[in-house]
Protein backbone atom coordinates (compact mmCIF):
# COMPACT_ATOMS: atom_id res chain seq x y z
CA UNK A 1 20.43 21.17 2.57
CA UNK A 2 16.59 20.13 3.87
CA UNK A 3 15.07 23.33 5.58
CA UNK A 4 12.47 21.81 7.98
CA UNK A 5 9.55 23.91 8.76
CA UNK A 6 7.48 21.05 10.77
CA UNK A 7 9.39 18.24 12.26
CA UNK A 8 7.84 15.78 14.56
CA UNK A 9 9.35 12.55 13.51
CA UNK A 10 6.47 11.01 11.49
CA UNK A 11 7.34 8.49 9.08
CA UNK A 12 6.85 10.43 5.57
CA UNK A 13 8.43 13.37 4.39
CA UNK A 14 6.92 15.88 1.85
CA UNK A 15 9.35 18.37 0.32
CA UNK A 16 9.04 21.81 -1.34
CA UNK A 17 11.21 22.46 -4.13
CA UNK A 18 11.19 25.92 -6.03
CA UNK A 19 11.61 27.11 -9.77
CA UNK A 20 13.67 29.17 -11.66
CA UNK A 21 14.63 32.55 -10.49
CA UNK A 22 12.98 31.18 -7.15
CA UNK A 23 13.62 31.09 -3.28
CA UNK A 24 11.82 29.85 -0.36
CA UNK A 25 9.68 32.95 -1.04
CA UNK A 26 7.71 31.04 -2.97
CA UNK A 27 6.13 28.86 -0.41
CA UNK A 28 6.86 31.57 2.90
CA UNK A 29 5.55 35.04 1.25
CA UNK A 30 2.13 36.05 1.52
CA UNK A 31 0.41 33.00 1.80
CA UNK A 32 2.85 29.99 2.94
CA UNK A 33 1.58 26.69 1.73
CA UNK A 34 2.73 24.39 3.76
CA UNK A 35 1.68 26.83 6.95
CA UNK A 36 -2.16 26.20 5.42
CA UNK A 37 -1.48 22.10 5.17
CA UNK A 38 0.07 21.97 8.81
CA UNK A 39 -3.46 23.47 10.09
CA UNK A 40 -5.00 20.02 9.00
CA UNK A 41 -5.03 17.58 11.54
CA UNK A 42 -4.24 14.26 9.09
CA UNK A 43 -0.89 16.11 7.64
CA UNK A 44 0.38 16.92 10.84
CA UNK A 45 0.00 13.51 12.45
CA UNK A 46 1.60 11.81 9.13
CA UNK A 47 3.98 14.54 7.52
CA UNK A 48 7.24 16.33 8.22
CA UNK A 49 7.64 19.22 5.83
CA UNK A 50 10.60 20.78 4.72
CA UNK A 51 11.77 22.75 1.42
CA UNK A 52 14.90 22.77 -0.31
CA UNK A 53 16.31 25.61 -2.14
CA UNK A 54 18.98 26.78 -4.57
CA UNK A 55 20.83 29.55 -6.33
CA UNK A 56 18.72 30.90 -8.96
CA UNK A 57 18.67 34.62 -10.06
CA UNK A 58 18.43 36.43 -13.30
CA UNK A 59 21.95 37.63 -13.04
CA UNK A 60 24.58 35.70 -10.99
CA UNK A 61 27.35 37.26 -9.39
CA UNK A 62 29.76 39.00 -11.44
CA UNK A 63 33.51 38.63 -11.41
CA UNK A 64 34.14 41.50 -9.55
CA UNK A 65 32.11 40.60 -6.74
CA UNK A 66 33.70 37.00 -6.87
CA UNK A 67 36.77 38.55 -6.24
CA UNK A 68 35.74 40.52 -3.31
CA UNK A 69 34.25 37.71 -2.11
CA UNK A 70 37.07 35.34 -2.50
CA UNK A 71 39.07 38.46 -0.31
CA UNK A 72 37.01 38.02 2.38
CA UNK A 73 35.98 34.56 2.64
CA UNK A 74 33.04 34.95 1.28
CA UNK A 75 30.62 31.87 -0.51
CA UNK A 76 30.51 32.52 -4.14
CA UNK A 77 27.20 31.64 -5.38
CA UNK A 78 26.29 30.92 -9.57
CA UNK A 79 23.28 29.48 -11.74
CA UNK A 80 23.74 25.74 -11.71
CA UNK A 81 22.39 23.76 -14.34
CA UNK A 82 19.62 21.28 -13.29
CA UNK A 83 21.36 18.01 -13.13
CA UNK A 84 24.07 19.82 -10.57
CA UNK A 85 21.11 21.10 -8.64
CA UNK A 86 19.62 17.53 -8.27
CA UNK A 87 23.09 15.97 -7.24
CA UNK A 88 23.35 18.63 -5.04
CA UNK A 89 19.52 17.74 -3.44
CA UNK A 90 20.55 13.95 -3.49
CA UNK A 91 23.33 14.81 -0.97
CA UNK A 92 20.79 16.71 1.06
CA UNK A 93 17.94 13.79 1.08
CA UNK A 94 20.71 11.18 1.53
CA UNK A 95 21.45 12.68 5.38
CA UNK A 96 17.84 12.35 6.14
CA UNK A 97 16.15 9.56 4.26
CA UNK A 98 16.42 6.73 6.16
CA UNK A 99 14.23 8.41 8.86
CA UNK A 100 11.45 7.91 6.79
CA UNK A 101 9.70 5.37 5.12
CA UNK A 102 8.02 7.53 2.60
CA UNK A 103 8.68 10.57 1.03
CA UNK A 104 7.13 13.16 -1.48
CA UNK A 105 8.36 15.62 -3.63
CA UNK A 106 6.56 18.78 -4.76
CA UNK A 107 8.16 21.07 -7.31
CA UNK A 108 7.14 24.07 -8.53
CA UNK A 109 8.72 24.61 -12.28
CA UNK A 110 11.59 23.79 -12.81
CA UNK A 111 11.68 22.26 -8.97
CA UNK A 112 9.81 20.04 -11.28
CA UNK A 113 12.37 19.06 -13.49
CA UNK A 114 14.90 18.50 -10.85
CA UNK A 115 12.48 16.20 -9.35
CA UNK A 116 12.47 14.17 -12.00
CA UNK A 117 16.44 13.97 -12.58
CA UNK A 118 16.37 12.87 -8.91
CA UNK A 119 14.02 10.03 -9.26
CA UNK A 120 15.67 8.93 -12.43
CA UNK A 121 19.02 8.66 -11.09
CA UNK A 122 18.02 7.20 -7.44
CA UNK A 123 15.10 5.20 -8.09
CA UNK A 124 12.77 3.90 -5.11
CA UNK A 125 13.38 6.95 -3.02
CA UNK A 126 10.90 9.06 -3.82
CA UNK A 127 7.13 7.06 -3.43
CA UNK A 128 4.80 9.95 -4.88
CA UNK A 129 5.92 13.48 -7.39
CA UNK A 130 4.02 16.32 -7.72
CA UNK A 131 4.75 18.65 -10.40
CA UNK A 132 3.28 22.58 -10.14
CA UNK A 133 3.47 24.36 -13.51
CA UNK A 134 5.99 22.58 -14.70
CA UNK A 135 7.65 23.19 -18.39
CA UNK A 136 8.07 19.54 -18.91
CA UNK A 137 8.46 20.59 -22.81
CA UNK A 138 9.96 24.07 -22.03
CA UNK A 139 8.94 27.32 -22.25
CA UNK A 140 8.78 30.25 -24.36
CA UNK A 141 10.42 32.56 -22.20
CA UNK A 142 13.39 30.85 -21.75
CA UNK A 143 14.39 32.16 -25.45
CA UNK A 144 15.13 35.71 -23.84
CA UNK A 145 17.39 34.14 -21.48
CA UNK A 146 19.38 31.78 -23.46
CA UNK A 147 22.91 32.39 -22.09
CA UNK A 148 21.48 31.51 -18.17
CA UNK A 149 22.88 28.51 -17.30
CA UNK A 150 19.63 27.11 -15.90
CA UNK A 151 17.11 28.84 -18.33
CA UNK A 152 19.22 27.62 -21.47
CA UNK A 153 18.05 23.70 -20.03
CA UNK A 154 14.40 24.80 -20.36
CA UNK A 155 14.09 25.98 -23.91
CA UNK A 156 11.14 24.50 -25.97
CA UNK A 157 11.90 20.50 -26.52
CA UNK A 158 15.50 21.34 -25.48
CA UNK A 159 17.89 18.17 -26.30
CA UNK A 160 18.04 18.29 -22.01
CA UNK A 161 14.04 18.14 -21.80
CA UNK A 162 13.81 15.41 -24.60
CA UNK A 163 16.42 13.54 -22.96
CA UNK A 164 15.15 13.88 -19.48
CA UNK A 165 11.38 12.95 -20.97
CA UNK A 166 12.59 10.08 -22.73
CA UNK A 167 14.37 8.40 -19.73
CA UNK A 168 11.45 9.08 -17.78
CA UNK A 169 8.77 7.12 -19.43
CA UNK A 170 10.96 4.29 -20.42
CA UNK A 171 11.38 3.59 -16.81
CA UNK A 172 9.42 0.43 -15.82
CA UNK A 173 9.58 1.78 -11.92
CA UNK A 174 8.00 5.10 -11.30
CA UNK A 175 6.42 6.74 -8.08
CA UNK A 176 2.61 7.78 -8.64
CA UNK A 177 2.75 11.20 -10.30
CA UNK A 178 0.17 13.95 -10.48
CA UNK A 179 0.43 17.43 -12.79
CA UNK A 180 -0.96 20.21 -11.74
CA UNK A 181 -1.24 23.54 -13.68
CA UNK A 182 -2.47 26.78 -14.27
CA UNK A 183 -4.91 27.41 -17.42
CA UNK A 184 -4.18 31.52 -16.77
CA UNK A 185 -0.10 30.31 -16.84
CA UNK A 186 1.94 33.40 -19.63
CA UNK A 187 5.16 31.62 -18.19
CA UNK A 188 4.39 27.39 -19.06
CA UNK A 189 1.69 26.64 -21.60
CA UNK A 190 -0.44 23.68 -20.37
CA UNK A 191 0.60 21.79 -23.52
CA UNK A 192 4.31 21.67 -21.76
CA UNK A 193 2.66 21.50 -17.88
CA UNK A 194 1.59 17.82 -19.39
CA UNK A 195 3.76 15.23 -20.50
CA UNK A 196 2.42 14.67 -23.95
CA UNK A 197 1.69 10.91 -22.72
CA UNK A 198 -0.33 11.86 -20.13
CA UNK A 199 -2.48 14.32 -21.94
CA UNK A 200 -5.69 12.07 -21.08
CA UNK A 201 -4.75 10.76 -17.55
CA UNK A 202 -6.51 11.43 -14.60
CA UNK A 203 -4.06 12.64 -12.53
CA UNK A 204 -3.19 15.92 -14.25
CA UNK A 205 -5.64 18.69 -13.12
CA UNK A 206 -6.36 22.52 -14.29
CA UNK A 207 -7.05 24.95 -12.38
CA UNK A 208 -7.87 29.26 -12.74
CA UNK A 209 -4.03 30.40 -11.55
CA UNK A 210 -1.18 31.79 -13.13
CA UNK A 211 2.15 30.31 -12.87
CA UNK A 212 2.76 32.23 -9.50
CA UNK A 213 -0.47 32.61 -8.38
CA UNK A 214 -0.95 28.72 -8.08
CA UNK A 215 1.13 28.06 -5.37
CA UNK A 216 -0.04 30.47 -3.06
CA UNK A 217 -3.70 30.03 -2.28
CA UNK A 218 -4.91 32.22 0.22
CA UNK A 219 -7.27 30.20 2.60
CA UNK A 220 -8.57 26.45 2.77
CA UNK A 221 -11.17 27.06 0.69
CA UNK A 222 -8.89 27.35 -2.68
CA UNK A 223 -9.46 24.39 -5.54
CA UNK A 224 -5.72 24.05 -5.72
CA UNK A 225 -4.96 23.61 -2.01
CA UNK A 226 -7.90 21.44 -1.30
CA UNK A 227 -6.73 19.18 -4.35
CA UNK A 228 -3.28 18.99 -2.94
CA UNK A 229 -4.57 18.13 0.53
CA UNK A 230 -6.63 15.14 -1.01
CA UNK A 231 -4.03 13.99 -2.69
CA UNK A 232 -2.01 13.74 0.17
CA UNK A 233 -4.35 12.70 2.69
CA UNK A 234 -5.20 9.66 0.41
CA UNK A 235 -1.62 9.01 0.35
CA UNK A 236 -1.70 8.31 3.86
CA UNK A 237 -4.59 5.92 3.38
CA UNK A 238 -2.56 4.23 0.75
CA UNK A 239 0.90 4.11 2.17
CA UNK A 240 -0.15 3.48 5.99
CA UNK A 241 1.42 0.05 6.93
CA UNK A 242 -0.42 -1.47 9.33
CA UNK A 243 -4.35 -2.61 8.23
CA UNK A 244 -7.36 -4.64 9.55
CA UNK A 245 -9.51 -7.05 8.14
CA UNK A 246 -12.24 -6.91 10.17
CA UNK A 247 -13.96 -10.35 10.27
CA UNK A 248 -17.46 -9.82 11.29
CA UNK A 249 -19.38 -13.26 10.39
CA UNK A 250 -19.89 -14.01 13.95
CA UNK A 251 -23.24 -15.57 15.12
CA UNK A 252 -22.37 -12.63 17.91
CA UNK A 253 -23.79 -9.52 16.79
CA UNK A 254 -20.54 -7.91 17.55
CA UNK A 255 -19.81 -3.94 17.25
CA UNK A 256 -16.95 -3.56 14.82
CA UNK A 257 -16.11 -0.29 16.38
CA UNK A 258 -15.68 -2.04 19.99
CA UNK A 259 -13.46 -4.47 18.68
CA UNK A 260 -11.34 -1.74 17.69
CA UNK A 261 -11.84 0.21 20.56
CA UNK A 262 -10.51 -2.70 22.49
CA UNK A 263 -7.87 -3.62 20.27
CA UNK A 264 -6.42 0.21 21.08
CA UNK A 265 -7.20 -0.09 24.86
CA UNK A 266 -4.27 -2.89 24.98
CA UNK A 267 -1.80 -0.17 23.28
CA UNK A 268 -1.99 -2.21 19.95
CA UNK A 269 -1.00 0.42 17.25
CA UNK A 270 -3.61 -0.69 14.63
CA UNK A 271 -3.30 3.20 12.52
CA UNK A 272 -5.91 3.09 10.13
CA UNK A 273 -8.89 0.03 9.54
CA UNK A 274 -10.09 -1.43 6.08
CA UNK A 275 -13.21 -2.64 7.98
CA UNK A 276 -15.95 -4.68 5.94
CA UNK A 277 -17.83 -1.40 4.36
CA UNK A 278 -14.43 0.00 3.54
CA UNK A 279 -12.90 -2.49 1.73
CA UNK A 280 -16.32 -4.22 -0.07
CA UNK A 281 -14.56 -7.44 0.75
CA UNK A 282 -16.21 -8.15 4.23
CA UNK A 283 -20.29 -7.50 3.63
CA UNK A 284 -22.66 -7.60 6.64
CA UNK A 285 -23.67 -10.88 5.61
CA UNK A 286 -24.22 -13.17 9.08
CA UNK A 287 -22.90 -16.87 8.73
CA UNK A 288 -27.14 -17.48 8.49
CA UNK A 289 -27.63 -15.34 5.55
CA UNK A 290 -25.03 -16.71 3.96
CA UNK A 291 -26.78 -19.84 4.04
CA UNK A 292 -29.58 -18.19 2.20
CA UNK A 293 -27.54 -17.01 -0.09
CA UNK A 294 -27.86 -19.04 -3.70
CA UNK A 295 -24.70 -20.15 -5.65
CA UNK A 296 -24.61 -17.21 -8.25
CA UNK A 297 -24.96 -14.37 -5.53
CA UNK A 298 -21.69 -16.38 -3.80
CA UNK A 299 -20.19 -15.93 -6.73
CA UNK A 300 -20.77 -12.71 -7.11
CA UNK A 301 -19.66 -12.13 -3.61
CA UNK A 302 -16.73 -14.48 -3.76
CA UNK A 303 -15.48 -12.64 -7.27
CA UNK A 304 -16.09 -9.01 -5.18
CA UNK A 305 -14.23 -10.00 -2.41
CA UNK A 306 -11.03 -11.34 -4.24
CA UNK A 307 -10.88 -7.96 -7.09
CA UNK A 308 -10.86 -6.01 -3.47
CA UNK A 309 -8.10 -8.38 -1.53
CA UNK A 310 -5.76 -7.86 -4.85
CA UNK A 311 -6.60 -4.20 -5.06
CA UNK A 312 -5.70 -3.38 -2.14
CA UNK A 313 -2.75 -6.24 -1.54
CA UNK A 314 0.08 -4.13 -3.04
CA UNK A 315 -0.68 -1.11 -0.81
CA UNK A 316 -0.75 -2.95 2.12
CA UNK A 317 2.45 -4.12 3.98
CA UNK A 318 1.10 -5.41 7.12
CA UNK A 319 -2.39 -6.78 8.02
CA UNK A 320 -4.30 -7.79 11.26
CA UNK A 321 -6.55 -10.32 11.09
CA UNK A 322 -9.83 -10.23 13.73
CA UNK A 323 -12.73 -12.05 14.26
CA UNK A 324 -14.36 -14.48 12.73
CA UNK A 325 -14.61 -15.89 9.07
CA UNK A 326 -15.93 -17.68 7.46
CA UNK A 327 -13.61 -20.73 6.34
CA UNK A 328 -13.50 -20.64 2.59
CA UNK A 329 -12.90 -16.69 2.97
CA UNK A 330 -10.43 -16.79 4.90
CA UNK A 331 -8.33 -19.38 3.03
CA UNK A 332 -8.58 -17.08 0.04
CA UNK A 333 -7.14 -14.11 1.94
CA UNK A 334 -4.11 -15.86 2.51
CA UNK A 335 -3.78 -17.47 -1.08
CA UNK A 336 -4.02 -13.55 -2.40
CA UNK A 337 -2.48 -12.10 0.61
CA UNK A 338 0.32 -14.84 1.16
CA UNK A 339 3.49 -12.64 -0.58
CA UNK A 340 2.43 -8.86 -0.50
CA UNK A 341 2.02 -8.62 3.91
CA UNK A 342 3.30 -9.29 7.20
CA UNK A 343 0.24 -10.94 8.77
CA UNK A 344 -1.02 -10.27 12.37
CA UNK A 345 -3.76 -12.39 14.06
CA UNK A 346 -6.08 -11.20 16.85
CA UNK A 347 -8.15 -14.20 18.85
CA UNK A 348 -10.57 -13.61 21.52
CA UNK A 349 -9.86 -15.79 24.13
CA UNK A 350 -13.37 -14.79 25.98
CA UNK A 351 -16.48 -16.55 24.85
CA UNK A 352 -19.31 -14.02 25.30
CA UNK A 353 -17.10 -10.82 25.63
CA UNK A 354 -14.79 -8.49 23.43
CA UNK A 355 -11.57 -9.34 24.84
CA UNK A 356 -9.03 -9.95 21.50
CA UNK A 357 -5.23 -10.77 22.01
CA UNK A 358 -2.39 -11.00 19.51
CA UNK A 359 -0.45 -14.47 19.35
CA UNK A 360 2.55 -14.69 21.03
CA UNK A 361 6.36 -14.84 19.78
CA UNK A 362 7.12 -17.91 21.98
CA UNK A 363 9.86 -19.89 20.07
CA UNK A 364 8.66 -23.65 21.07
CA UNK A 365 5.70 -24.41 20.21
CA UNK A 366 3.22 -26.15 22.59
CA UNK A 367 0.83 -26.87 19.75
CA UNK A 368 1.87 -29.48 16.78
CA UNK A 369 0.58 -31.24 13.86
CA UNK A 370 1.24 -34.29 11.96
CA UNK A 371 -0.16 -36.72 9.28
CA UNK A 372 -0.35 -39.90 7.86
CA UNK A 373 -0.35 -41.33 4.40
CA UNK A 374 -1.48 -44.61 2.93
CA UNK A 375 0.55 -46.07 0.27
CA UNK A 376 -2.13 -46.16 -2.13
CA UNK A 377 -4.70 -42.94 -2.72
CA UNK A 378 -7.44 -42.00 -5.01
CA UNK A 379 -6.88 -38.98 -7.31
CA UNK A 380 -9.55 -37.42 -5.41
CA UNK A 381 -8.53 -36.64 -1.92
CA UNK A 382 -10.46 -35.18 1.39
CA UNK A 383 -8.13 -33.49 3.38
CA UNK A 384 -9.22 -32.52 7.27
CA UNK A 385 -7.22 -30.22 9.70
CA UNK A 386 -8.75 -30.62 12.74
CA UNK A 387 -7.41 -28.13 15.81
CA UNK A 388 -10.56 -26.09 17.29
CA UNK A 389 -12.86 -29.20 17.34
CA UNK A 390 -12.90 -33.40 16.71
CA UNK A 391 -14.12 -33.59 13.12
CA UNK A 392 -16.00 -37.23 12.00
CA UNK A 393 -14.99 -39.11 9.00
CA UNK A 394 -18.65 -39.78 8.34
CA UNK A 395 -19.22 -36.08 7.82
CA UNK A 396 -17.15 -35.78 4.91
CA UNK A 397 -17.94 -39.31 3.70
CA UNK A 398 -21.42 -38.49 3.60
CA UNK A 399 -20.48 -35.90 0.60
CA UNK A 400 -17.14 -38.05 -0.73
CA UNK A 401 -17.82 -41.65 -0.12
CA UNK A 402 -14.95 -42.72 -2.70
CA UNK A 403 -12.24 -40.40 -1.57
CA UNK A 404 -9.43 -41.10 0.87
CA UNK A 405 -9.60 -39.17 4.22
CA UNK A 406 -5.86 -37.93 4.88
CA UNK A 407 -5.90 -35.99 8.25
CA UNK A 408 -3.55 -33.45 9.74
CA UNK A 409 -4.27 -33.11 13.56
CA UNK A 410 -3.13 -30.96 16.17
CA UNK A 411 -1.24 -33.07 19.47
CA UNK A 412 -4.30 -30.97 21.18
CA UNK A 413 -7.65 -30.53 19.55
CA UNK A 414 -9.64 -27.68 21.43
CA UNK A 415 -11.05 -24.26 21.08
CA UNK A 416 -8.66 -21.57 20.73
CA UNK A 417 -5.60 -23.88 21.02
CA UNK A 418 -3.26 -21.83 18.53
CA UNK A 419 -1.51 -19.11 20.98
CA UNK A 420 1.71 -18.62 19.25
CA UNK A 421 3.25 -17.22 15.64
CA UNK A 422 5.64 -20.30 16.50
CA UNK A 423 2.50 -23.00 15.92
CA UNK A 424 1.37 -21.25 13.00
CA UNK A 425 4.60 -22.04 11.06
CA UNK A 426 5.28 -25.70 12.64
CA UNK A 427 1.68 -26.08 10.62
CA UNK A 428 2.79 -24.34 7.74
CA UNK A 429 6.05 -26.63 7.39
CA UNK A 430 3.54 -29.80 8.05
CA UNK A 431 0.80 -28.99 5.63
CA UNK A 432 3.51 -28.19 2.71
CA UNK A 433 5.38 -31.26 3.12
CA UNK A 434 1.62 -32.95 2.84
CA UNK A 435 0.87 -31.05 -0.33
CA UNK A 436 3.76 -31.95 -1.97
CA UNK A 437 4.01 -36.19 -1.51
CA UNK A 438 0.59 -35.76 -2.22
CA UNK A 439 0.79 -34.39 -5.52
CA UNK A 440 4.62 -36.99 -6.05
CA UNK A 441 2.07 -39.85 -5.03
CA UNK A 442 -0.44 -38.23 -8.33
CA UNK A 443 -3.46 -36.86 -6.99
CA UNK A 444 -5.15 -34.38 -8.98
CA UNK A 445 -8.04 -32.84 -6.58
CA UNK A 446 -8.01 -31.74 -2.95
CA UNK A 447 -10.93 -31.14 -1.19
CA UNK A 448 -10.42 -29.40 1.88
CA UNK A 449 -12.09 -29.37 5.73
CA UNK A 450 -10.97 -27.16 8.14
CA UNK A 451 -12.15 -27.39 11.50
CA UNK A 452 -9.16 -24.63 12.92
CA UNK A 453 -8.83 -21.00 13.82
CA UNK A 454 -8.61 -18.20 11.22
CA UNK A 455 -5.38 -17.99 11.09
CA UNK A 456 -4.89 -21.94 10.24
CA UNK A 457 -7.26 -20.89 7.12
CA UNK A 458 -5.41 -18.52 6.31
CA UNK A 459 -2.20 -20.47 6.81
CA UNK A 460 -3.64 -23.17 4.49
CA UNK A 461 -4.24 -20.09 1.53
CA UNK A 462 -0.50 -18.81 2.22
CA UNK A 463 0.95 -21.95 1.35
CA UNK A 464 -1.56 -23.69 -1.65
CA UNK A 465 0.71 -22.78 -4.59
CA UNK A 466 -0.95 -22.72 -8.66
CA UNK A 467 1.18 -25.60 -9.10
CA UNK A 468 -0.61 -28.08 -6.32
CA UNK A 469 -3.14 -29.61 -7.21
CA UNK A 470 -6.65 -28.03 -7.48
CA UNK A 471 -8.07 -27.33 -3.89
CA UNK A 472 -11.88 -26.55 -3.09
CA UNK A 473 -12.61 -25.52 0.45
CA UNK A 474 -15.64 -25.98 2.21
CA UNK A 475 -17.91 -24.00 4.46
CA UNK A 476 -18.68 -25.28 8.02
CA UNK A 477 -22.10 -23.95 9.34
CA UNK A 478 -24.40 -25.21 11.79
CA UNK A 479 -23.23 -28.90 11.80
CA UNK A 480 -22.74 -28.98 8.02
CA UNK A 481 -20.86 -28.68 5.26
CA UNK A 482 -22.98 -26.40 3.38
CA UNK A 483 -20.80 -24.92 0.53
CA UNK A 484 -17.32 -25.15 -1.09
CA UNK A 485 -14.79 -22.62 -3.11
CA UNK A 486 -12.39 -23.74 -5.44
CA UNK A 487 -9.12 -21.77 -5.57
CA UNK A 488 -8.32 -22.24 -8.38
CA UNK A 489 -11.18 -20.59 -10.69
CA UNK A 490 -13.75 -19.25 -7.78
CA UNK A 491 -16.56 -21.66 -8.79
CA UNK A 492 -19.23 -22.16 -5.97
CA UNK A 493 -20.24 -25.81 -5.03
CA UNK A 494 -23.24 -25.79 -3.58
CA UNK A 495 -24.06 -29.02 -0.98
């Protein structure tokens, strides 16, 4: 079973498996390791620990004592081989599991190898494997112990190993792995501590320890401990579910940290921030400098900002959305964003003053849109949403004089309208069902004014699909259209 040294109910698990001839000695004597990790402040608010141990000694039990033992009542304990072990440490992690959403094994030699039985037989459980001095090739030693049922599996490339190896990198689904090992290791060479396909990567670090020695550093100040602690404090970073995209192009000179501030005052539980330094993706550009801006530097900040929003899209399973964007920005969010997150949406129903406030989940919605179609239409279409704010035909005429105007309205144009998740999808249903009989009725081109609240923009990027036809959104800024983005490729239009 799970031996919990720190439980608190956080939502990821790391646990501490042992080697050969091992106990939970080797992370309690002397210098306990995961005592040293619960002194830092970002494992302890984000980790449970617990170990996990088994029967492993040089010389099991002997008949004699079975016998006396089987007199009495006694547990008769015996050398298991590895796959036993990791059947035995499925039925353990199968109690607890679903209390967590993420868990991480650490195993320290052959804890290693068990590890990596688990994961192969029950993949998806384990999210990130950490391997200490493991003999993922064997190890010399094990020759002088060749009738141990456990040491016998770790002989040098073993038909066990080889067959273990072998499943393991044909796997398509892995968790993120790292190796680390000692270069001062007698016990497992570092030729078998790394999987001969990883001999390059960049997640398999040395460091001056022997194969005991390594898993017992003695203060916080140790490479090996420090290494481990980055590792796992980045996981947190990674794996943390709930992330803001801090919108910041406000003609308010805003404080990004007093939006959060306030945003935590209301008991919102916004964990960690990808704010617009953090995640390169939001710049402290000012909707005015972006007018400055010419059309290669928008490229170059357009093609920055989406290698950022699909970076970090897989990691990220729910978003909030605060602030203000600008339009064409925000519609790419949710074309990138539109499969990978839950999305949240903040609006600040005080002109003048930080006050932010999450839609509502009120079923009916008070706010709804619809459209009209003429029977014939140009290739070439404008398309204008308008919600916030009345939008003029001659606007867009002005740039498209040939192209049909097709507008989707709200049954109530003004600022701030939008107040429930409920209106957000009555638009998405409307604005699909446009997309498609306008691509049935052949047109080719879209080109796209928004006059709406970020999360209509974003709306819009959720549902354009590859196979609509091309869309290129435009930039609303002082009373003009000033520049557009098309979705397809990134190219800037300048107007």
């Amino acid at each position: 079973m799970l031996d919990f040294k720190y439980r608190t109910n956080k939502k990821n698990l790391v646990i501490f498996v042992h080697g050969l001839f091992g106990s939970d000695a080797t992370w309690d004597k002397d210098y306990p390791l995961y005592s040293l990790l619960w002194k830092d402040e970002i494992i302890k608010n984000n980790f449970d620990i617990a170990t996990f141990s088994y029967y492993s000694q040089l010389i099991s039990e002997n008949k004699f004592f079975h016998k006396i033992k089987n007199l009495f009542g006694g547990k008769i304990k015996k050398n298991l081989p590895i796959k036993e072990i990791s059947k035995i440490f499925r039925t353990s992690l199968d109690i607890e599991k679903s209390n967590y959403e993420n868990i991480v094994f650490i195993g320290h030699s052959m804890g290693g190898l068990i590890g990596k039985d688990y994961i192969i037989n029950n993949i998806g459980v384990i999210d990130m494997y950490i391997s200490i001095a493991t003999p993922h090739h064997g190890s010399e030693y094990a020759k002088f112990a060749s009738a141990h049922n456990q040491a016998k599996n770790l002989k040098i490339n073993s038909k066990d190993l080889e067959e273990l190896n072998n499943t393991w990198i044909s796997l398509s689904k892995l968790p993120k792995a790292f190796y680390f090992y000692g270069s001062y290791d007698n016990v497992v060479s570092v030729e078998s501590a790394i999987p001969r396909t990883l001999e390059n990567s960049s997640n398999c670090y040395p460091f001056a320890e022997d194969h005991l020695s390594i898993v017992k550093p003695e203060n916080e100040n140790n490479p090996f401990y420090k290494k481990l602690k980055q590792v796992l404090t980045d996981f947190v970073d990674e794996t943390n579910f709930e992330k803001i995209i801090l919108h910041n192009f406000s003609k308010m000179q805003l404080d990004s940290q007093d939006i959060i501030d306030d945003l935590r005052s209301h008991s919102y539980s916004l964990k960690n921030t990808i704010e617009l330094e953090q995640l390169k993706s939001i710049f402290n550009y000012t909707n005015s400098s972006m007018d400055l801006l010419s059309k290669d530097s928008l490229k170059a900040f357009v093609n920055q900002y989406s290698q950022d929003l699909y970076k970090y899209s897989p990691k990220i399973k729910e978003v909030a959305f605060v602030g203000i964007s600008l339009i064409p920005l925000s519609v790419l969010e949710g074309f990138i964003l539109r499969n990978s997150t839950k999305k949240r949406y903040f609006v600040n129903y005080n002109q003048g003053e930080i006050e932010y406030r999450e839609l509502n989940d009120v079923q009916t919605p008070k706010i709804t849109f619809s459209y009209k179609i003429s029977e014939s239409i140009t290739e070439s279409v404008c398309i204008k949403i308008q919600s916030s704010f009345p939008m003029e035909d001659s606007s867009i005429k002005a740039i498209y004089p040939d192209f049909d105007i097709v507008e989707i309205s709200a049954n109530t144009v003004s600022r701030d309208n939008i107040t429930s998740y409920s209106e957000i999808l009555q638009f998405k249903n409307k604005f699909r069902e446009l997309l498609s009989e306008l691509k049935i009725k052949g047109v080719k081109q879209i080109h796209l004014f928004i006059g709406a609240p970020v999360c209509i923009n974003i709306a819009c990027g959720e549902i354009i699909q590859t196979h609509d036809p091309n869309v290129i959104v435009y930039n609303y800024l002082n009373g003009k259209y000033d520049w557009g983005l098309s979705l397809k490729n990134n190219d800037i239009i300048k107007l």
